[in-house]
C-alpha atoms as a PDB file:
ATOM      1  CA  UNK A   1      11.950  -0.175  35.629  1.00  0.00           C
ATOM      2  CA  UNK A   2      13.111  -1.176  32.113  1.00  0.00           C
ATOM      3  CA  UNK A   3      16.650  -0.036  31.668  1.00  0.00           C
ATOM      4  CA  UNK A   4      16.966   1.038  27.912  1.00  0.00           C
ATOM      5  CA  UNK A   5      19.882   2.672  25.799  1.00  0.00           C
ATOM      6  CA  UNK A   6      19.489   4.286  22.530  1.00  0.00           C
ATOM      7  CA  UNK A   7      21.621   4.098  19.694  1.00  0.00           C
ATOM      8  CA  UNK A   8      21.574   7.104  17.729  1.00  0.00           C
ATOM      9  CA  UNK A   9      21.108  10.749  18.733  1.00  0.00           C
ATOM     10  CA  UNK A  10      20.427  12.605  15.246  1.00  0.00           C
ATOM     11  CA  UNK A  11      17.046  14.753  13.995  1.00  0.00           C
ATOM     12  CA  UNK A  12      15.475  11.442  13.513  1.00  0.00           C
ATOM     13  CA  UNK A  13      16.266  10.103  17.430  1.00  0.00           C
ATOM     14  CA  UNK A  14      15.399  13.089  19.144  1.00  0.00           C
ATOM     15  CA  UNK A  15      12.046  12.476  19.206  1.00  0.00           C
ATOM     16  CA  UNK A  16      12.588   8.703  20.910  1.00  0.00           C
ATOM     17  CA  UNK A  17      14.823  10.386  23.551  1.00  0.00           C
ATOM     18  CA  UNK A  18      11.552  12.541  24.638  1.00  0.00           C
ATOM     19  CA  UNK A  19       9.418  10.122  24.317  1.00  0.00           C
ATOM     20  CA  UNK A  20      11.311   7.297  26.576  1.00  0.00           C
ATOM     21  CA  UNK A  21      12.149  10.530  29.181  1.00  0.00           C
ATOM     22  CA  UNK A  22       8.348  11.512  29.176  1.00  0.00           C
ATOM     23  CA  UNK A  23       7.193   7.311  29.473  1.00  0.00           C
ATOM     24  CA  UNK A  24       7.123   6.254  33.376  1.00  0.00           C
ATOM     25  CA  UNK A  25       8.501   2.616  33.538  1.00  0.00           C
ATOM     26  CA  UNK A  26      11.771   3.684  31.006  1.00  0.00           C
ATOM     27  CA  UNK A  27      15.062   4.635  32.928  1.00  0.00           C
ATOM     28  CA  UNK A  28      17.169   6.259  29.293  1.00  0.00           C
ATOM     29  CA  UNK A  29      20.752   4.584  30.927  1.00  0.00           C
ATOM     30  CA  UNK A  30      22.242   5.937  27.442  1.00  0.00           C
ATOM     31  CA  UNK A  31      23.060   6.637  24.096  1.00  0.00           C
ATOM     32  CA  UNK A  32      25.687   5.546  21.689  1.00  0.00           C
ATOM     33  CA  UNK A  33      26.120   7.843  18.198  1.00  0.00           C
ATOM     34  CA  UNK A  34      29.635   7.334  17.021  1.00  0.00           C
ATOM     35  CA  UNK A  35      28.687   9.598  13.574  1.00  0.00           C
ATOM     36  CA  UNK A  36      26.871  12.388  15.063  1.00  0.00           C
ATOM     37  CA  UNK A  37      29.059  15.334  15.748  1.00  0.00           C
ATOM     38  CA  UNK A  38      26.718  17.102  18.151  1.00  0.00           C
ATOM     39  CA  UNK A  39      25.739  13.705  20.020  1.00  0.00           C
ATOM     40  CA  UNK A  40      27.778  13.963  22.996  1.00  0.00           C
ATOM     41  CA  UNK A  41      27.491  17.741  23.461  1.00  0.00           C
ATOM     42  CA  UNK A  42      23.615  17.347  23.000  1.00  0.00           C
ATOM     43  CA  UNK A  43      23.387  14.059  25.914  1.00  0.00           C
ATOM     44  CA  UNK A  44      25.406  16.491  28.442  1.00  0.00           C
ATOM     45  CA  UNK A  45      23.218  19.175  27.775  1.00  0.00           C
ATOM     46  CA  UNK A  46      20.073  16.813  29.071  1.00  0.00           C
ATOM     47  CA  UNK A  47      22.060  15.194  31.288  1.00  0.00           C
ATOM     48  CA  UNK A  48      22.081  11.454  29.573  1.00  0.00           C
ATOM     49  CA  UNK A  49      25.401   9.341  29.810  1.00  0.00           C
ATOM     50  CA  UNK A  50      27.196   8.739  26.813  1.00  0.00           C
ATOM     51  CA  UNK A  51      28.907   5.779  25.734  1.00  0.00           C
ATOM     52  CA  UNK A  52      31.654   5.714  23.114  1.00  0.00           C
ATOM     53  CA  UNK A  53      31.694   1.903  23.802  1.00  0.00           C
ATOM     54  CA  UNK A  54      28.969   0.018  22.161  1.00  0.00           C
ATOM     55  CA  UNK A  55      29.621  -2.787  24.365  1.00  0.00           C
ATOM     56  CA  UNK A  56      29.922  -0.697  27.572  1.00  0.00           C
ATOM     57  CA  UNK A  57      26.337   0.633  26.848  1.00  0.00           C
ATOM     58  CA  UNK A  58      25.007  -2.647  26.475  1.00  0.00           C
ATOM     59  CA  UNK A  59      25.919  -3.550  29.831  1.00  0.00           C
ATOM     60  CA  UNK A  60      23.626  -0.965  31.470  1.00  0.00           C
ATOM     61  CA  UNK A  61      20.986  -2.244  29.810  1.00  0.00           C
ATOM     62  CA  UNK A  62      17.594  -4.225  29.068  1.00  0.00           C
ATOM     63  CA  UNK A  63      16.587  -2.881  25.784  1.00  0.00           C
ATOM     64  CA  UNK A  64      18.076  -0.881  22.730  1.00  0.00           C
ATOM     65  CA  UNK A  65      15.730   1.123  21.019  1.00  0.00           C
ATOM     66  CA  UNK A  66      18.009   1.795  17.421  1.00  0.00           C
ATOM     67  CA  UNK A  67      16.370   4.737  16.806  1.00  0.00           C
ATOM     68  CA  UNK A  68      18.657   6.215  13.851  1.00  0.00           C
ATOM     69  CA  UNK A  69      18.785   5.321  10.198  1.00  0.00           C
ATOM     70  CA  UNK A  70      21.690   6.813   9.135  1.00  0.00           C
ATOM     71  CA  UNK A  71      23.716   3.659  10.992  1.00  0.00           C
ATOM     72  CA  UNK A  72      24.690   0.697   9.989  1.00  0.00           C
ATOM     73  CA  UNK A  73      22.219  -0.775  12.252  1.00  0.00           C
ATOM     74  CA  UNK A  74      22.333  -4.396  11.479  1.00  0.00           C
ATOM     75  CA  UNK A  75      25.713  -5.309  13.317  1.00  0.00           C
ATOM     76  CA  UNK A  76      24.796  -3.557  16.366  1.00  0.00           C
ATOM     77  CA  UNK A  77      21.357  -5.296  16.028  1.00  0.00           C
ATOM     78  CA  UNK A  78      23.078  -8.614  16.520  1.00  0.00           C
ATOM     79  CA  UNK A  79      25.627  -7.558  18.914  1.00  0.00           C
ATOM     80  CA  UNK A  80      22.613  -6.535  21.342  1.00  0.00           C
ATOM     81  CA  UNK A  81      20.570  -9.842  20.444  1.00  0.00           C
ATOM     82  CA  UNK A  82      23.550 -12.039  21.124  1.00  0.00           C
ATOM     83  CA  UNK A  83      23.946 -10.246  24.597  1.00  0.00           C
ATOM     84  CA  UNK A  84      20.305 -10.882  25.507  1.00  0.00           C
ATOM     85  CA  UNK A  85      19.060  -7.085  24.570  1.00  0.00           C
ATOM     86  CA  UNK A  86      15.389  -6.941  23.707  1.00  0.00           C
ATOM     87  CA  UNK A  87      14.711  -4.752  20.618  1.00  0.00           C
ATOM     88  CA  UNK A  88      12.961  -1.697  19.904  1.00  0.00           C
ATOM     89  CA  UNK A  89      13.398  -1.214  15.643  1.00  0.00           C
ATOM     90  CA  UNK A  90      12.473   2.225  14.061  1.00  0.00           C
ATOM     91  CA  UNK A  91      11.352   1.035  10.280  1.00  0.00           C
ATOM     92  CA  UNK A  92      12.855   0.900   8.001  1.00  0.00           C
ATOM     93  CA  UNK A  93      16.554   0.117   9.348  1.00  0.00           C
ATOM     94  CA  UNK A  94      15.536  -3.663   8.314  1.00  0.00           C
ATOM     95  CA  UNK A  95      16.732  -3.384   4.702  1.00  0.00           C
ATOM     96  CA  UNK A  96      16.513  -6.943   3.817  1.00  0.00           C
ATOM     97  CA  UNK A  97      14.503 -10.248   4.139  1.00  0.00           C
ATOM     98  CA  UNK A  98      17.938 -11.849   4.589  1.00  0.00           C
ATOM     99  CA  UNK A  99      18.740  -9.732   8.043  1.00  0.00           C
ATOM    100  CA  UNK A 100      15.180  -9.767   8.801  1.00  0.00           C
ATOM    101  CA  UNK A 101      15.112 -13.798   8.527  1.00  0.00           C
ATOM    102  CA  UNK A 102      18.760 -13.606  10.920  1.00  0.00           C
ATOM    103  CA  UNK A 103      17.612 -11.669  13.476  1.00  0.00           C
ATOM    104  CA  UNK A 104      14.489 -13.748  14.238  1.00  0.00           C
ATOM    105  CA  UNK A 105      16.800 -16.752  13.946  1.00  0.00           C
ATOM    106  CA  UNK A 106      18.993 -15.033  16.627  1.00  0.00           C
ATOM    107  CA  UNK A 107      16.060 -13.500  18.889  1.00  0.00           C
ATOM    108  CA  UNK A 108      14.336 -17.007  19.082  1.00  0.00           C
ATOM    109  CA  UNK A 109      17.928 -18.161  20.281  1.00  0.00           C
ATOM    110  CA  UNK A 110      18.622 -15.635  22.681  1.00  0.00           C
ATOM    111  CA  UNK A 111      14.964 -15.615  23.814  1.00  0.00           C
ATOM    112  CA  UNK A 112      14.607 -12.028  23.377  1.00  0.00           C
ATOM    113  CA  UNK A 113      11.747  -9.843  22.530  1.00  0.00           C
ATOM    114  CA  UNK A 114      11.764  -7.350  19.269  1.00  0.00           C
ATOM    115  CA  UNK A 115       8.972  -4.788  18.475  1.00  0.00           C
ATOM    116  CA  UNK A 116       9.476  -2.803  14.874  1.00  0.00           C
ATOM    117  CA  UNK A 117       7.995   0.332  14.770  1.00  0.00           C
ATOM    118  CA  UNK A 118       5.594   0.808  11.633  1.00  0.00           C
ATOM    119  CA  UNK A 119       4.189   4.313  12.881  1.00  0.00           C
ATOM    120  CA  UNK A 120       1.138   3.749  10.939  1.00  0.00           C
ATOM    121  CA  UNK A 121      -0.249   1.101  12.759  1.00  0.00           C
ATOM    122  CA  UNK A 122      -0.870   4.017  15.546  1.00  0.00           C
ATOM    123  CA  UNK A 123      -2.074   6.688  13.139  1.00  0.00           C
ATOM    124  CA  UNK A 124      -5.431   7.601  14.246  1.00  0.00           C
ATOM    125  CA  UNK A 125      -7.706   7.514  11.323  1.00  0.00           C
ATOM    126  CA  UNK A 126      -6.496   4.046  10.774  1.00  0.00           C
ATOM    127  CA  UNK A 127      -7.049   2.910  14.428  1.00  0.00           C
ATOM    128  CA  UNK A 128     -10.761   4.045  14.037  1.00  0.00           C
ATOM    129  CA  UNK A 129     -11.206   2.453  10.679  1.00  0.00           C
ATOM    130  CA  UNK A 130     -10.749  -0.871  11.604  1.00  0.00           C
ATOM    131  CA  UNK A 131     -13.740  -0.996  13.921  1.00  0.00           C
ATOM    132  CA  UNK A 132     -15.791  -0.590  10.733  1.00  0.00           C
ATOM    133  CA  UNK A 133     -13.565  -3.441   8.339  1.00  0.00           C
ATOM    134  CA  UNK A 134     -15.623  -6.692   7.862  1.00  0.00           C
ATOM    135  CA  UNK A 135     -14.899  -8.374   4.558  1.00  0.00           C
ATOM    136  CA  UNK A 136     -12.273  -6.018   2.531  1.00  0.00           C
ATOM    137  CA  UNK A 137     -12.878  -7.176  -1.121  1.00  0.00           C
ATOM    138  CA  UNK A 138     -10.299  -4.106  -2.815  1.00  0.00           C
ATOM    139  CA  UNK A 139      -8.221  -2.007  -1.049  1.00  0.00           C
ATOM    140  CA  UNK A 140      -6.557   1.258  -2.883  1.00  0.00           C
ATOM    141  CA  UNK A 141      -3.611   3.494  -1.384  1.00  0.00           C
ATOM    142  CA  UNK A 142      -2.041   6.198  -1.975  1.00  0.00           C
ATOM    143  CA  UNK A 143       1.130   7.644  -0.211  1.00  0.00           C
ATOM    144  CA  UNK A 144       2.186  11.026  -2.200  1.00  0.00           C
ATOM    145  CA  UNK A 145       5.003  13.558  -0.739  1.00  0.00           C
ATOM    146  CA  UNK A 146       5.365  16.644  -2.233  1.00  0.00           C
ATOM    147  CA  UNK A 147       8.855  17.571  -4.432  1.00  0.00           C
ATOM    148  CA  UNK A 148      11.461  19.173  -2.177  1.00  0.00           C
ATOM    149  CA  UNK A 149      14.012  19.594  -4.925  1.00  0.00           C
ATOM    150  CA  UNK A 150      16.401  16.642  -3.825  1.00  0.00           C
ATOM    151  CA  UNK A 151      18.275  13.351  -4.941  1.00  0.00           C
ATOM    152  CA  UNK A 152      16.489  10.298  -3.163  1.00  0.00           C
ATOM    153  CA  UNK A 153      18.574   7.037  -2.775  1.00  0.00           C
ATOM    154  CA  UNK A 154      16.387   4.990  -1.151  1.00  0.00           C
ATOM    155  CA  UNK A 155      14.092   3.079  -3.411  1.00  0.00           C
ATOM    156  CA  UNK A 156      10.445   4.618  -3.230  1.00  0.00           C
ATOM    157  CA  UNK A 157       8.778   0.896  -2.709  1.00  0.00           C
ATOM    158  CA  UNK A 158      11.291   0.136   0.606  1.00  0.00           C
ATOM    159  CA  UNK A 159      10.204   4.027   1.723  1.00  0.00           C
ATOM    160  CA  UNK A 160       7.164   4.968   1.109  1.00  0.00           C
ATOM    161  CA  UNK A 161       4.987   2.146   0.030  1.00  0.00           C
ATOM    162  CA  UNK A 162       6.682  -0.104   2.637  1.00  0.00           C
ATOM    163  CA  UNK A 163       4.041   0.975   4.996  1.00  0.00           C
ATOM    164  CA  UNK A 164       1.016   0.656   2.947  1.00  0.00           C
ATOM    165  CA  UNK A 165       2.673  -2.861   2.335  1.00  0.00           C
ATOM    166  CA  UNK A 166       2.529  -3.272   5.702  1.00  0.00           C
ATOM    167  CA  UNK A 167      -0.626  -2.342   6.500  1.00  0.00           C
ATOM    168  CA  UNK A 168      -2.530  -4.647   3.709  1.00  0.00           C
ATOM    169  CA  UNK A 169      -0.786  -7.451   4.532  1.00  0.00           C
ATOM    170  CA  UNK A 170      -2.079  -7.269   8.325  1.00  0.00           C
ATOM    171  CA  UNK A 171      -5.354  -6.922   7.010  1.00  0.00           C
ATOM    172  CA  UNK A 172      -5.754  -9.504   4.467  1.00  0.00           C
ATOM    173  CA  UNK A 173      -3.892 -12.402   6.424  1.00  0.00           C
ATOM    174  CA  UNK A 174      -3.217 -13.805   2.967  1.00  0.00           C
ATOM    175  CA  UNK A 175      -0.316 -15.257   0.484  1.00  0.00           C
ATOM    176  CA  UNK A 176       0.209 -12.926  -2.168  1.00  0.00           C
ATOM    177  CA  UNK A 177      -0.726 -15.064  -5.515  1.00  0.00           C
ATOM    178  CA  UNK A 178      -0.011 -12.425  -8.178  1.00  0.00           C
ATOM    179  CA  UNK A 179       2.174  -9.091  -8.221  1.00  0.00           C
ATOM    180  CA  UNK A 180       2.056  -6.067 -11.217  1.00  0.00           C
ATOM    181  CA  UNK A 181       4.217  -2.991 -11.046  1.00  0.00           C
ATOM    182  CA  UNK A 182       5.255  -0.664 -12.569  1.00  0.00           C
ATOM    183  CA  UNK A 183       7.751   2.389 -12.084  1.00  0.00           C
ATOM    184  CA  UNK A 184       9.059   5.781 -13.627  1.00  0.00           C
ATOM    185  CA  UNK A 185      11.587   7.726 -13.664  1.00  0.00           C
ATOM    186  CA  UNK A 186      11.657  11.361 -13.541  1.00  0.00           C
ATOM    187  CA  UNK A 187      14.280  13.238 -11.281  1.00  0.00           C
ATOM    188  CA  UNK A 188      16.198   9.903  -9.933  1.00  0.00           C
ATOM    189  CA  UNK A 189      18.378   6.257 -10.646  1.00  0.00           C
ATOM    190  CA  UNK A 190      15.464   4.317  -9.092  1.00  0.00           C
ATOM    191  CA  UNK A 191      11.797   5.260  -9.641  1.00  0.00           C
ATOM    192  CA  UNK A 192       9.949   8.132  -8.659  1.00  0.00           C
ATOM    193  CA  UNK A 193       6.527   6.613  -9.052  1.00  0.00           C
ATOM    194  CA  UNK A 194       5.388   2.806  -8.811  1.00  0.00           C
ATOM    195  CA  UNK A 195       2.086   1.517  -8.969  1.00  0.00           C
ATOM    196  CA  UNK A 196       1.479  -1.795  -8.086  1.00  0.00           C
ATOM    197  CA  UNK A 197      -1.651  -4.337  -8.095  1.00  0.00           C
ATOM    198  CA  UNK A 198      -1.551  -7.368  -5.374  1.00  0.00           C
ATOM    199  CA  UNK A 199      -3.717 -10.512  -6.273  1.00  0.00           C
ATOM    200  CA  UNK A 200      -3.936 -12.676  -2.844  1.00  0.00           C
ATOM    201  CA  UNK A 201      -4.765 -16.586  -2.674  1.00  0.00           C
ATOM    202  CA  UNK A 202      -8.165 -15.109  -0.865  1.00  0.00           C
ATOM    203  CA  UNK A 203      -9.212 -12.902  -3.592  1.00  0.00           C
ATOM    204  CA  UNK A 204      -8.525  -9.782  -2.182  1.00  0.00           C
ATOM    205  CA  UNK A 205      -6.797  -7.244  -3.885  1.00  0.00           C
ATOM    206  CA  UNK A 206      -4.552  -4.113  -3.223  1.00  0.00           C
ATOM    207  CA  UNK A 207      -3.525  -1.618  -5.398  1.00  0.00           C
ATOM    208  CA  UNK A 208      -0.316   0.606  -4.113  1.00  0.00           C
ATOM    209  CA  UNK A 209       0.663   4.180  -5.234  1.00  0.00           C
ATOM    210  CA  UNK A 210       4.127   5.292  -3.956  1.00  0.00           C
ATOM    211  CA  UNK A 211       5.085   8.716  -5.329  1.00  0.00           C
ATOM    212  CA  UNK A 212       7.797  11.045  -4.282  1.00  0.00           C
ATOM    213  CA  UNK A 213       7.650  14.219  -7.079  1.00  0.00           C
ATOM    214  CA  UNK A 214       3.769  14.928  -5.913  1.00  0.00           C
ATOM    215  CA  UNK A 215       2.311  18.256  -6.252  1.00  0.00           C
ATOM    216  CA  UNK A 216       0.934  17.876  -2.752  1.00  0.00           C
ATOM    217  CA  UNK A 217       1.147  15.033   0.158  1.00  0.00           C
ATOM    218  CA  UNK A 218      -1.401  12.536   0.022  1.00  0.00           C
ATOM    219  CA  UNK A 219      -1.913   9.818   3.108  1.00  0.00           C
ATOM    220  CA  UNK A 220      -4.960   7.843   2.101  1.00  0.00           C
ATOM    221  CA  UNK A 221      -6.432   4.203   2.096  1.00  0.00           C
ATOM    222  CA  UNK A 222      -9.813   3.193   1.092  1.00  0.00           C
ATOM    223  CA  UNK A 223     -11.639  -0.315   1.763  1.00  0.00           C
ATOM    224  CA  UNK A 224     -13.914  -1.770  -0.309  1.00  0.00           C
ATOM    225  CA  UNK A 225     -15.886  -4.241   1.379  1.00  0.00           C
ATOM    226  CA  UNK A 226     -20.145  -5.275   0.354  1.00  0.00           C
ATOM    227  CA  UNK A 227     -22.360  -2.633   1.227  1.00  0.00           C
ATOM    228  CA  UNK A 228     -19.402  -0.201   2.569  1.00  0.00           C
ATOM    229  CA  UNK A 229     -16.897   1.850   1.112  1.00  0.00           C
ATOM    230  CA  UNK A 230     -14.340   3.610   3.797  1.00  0.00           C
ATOM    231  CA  UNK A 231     -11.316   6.115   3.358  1.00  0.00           C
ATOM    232  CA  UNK A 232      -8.920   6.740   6.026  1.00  0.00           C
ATOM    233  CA  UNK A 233      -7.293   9.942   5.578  1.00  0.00           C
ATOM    234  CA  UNK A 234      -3.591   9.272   7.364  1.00  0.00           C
ATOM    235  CA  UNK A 235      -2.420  13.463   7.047  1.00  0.00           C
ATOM    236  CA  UNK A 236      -6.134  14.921   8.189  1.00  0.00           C
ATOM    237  CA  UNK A 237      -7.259  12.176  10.778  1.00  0.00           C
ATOM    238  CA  UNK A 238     -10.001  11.836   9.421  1.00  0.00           C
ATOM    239  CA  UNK A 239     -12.258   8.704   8.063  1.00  0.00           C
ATOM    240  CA  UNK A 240     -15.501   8.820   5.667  1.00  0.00           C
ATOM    241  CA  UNK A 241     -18.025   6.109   5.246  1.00  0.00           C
ATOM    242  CA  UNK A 242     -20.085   5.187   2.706  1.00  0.00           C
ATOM    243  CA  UNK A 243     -22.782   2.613   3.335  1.00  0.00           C
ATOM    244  CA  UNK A 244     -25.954   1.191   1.734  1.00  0.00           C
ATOM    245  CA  UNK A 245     -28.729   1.643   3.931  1.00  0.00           C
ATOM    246  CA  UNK A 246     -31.249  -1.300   4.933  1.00  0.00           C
ATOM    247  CA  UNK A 247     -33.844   0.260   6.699  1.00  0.00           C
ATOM    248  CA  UNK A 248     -36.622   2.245   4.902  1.00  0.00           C
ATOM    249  CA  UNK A 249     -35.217   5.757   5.282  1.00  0.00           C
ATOM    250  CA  UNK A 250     -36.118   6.965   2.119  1.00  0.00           C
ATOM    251  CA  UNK A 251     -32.077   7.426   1.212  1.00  0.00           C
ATOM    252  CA  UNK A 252     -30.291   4.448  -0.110  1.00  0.00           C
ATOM    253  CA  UNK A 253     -26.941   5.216   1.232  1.00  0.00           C
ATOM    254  CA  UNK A 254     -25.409   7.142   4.336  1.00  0.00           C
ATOM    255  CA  UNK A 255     -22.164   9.025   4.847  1.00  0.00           C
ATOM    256  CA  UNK A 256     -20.562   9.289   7.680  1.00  0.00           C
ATOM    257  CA  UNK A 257     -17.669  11.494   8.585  1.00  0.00           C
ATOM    258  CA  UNK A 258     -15.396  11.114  11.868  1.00  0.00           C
ATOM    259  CA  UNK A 259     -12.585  12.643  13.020  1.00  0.00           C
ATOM    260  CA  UNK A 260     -10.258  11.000  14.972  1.00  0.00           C
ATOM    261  CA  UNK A 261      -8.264  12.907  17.592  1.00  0.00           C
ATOM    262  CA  UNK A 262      -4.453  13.516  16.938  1.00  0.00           C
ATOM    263  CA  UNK A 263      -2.335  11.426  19.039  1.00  0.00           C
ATOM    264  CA  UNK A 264       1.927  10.734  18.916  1.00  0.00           C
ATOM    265  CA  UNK A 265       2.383   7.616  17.133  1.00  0.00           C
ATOM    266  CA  UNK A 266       5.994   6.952  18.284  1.00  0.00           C
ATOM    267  CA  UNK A 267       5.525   7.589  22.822  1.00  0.00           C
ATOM    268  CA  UNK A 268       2.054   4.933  21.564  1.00  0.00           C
ATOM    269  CA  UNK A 269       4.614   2.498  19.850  1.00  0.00           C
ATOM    270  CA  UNK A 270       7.340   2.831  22.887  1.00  0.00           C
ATOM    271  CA  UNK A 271       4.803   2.607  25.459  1.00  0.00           C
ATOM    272  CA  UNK A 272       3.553  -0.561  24.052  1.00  0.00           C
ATOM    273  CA  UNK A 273       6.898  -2.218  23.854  1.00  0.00           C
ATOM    274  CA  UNK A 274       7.078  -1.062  27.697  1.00  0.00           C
ATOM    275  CA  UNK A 275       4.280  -3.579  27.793  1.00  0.00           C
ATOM    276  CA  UNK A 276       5.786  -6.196  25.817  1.00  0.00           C
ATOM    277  CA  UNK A 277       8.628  -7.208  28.094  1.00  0.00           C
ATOM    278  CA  UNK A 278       6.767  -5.640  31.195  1.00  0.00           C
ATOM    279  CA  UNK A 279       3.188  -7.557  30.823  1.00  0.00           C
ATOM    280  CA  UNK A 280       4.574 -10.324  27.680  1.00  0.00           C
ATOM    281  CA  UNK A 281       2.060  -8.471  25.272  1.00  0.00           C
ATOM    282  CA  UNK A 282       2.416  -9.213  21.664  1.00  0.00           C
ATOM    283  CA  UNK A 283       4.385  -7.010  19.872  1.00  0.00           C
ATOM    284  CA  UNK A 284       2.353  -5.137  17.528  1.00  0.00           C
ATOM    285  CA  UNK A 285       4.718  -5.828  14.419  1.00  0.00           C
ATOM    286  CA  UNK A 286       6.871  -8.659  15.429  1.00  0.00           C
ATOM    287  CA  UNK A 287      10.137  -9.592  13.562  1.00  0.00           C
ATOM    288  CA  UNK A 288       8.149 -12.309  11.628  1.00  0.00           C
ATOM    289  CA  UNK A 289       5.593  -9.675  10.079  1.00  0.00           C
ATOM    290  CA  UNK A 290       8.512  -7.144   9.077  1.00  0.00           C
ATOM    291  CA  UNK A 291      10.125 -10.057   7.392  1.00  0.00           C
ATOM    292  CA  UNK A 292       6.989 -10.703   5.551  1.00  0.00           C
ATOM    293  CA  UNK A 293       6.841  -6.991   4.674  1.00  0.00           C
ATOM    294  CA  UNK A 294      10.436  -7.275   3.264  1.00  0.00           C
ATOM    295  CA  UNK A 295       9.839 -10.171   1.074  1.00  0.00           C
ATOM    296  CA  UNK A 296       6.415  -8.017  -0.649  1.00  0.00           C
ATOM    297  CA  UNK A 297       8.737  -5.108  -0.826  1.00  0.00           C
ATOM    298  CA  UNK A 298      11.424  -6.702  -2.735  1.00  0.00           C
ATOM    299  CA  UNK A 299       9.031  -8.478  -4.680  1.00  0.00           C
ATOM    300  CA  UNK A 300       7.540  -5.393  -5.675  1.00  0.00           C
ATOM    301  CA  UNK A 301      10.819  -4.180  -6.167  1.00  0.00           C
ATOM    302  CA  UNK A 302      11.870  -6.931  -8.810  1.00  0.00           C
ATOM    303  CA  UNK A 303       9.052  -6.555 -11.122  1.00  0.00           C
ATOM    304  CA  UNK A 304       9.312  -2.439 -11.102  1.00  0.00           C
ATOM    305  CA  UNK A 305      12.818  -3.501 -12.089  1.00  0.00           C
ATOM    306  CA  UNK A 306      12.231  -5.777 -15.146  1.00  0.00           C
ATOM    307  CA  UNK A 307       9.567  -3.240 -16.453  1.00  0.00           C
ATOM    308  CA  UNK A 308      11.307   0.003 -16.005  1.00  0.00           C
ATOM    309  CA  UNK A 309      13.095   1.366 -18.868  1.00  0.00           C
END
């Protein structure tokens, strides 16, 4: 039984608290929120201990999952690390290369295991697309969220197209040679829309759409690879291929549409961490890959900068 605390208890954590309660092979020992008002009310109320002591929590436990990003995460990160806590990381509470680059400096010391959670990597229609990838030549994405009328502080590359970032790079395996972006500003300081084209050392490339004043949400990626064109559609689970036909059908191409069933992305993403200090899987993301993320992010980042009035 892998003893695990949880540091946060906000909108955002609630759904890690059921999922670690529902997960056989999790005991929840705790949960440390020194912002949330309603955090200790809400733990008594499902009968979870609560710690006001960082350090006292961290006692009773394996694992921290730091499931909140409204902390500042990155001290308590190292405080658990240095007292030989594996790591459970909700992205994006990694905000830099230069904490990223730390804490795998620290885990490696420590000997400790880290998994960061990049829900995507469990979405469904993705899953079921990459039975189908062979040689992706081009890959397009596009991660639109409808206008809900608010300020946004976060900058829109390290939200939203952080996890299309993500997702290319674990496909293409590749340096990134060449970077273009671009950005605009409509309704906030940073910008509301960037575009931007990835040229890798292996010829591949990735174009990146990141917009946060959409009409509508839009979850998509398509792969272009010879002979095959496929779309994963992140918000329907659902995936469409295109392919040239070689036997003598009398059509040159066939489509294909599949839908892949709906399944919860976060118990998929704990349960496999179970496995990673249980069974010494691989994480999924490891500290090394989010760090790689990071550095495309703020890369991005730099030249939306320079070319944004």
């Amino acid at each position: 039984m892998v003893k695990i605390g949880l540091i946060g208890f906000d909108k955002v954590s609630e759904s890690h608290v059921k999922a670690i309660l529902s997960l056989p092979g999790y005991s929840l020992t705790g949960i440390f929120d020194p912002y949330t008002k309603q955090a200790q009310e809400n733990c008594e109320k499902l009968g979870i201990p609560f710690f006001e002591d960082f350090g006292k929590l961290l006692q009773n436990t394996d694992a921290i999952d730091i499931a909140s990003p409204y902390l500042d995460y990155y001290p308590l990160a190292v405080e658990a690390i240095k007292k030989s806590k594996h790591l459970f990381l909700d992205n994006p509470v990694i905000s830099s290369p230069r904490e990223a680059l730390n804490l795998i400096n620290l885990s490696n010391e420590a000997d400790v295991k880290v998994q960061v959670n990049y829900p995507d990597r469990y979405n469904p229609a993705y899953t079921a697309t990459i039975p189908y990838l062979t040689r992706p030549l081009y890959i397009e994405a596009q991660h639109h969220i409808a206008f809900k009328g608010r300020q946004q502080d976060i900058p829109v590359v390290m939200d939203l197209m952080m996890h299309d970032i993500d997702i290319v790079l674990s496909i293409v395996k590749a340096n990134i040679n060449t970077v273009h972006a671009t950005g605009v500003r409509v309704f906030n300081g940073s910008p509301d829309i960037v575009n931007a084209n990835l040229e890798f050392d292996n010829g591949i490339v990735a174009n990146l759409t990141a917009n946060r004043i959409a009409a509508k949400n839009i979850r998509r990626i398509k792969f272009y690879q010879p002979q095959t064109r496929l779309q994963a559609n992140f918000l329907k689970n659902r995936i469409k291929i295109l392919r040239q036909q070689h036997e003598n059908t009398g059509h040159d191409f066939l489509i294909k549409n599949l839908h892949a069933p709906k399944k919860d992305k976060l118990l998929m993403s704990l349960h496999d961490f179970l496995l990673v200090l249980t069974k010494n899987k691989k994480p999924l993301v490891s500290l090394d890959q989010a760090y790689q993320n990071l550095k495309a992010a703020f890369l991005i980042n730099e030249k939306v900068q320079m070319l944004t009035p």
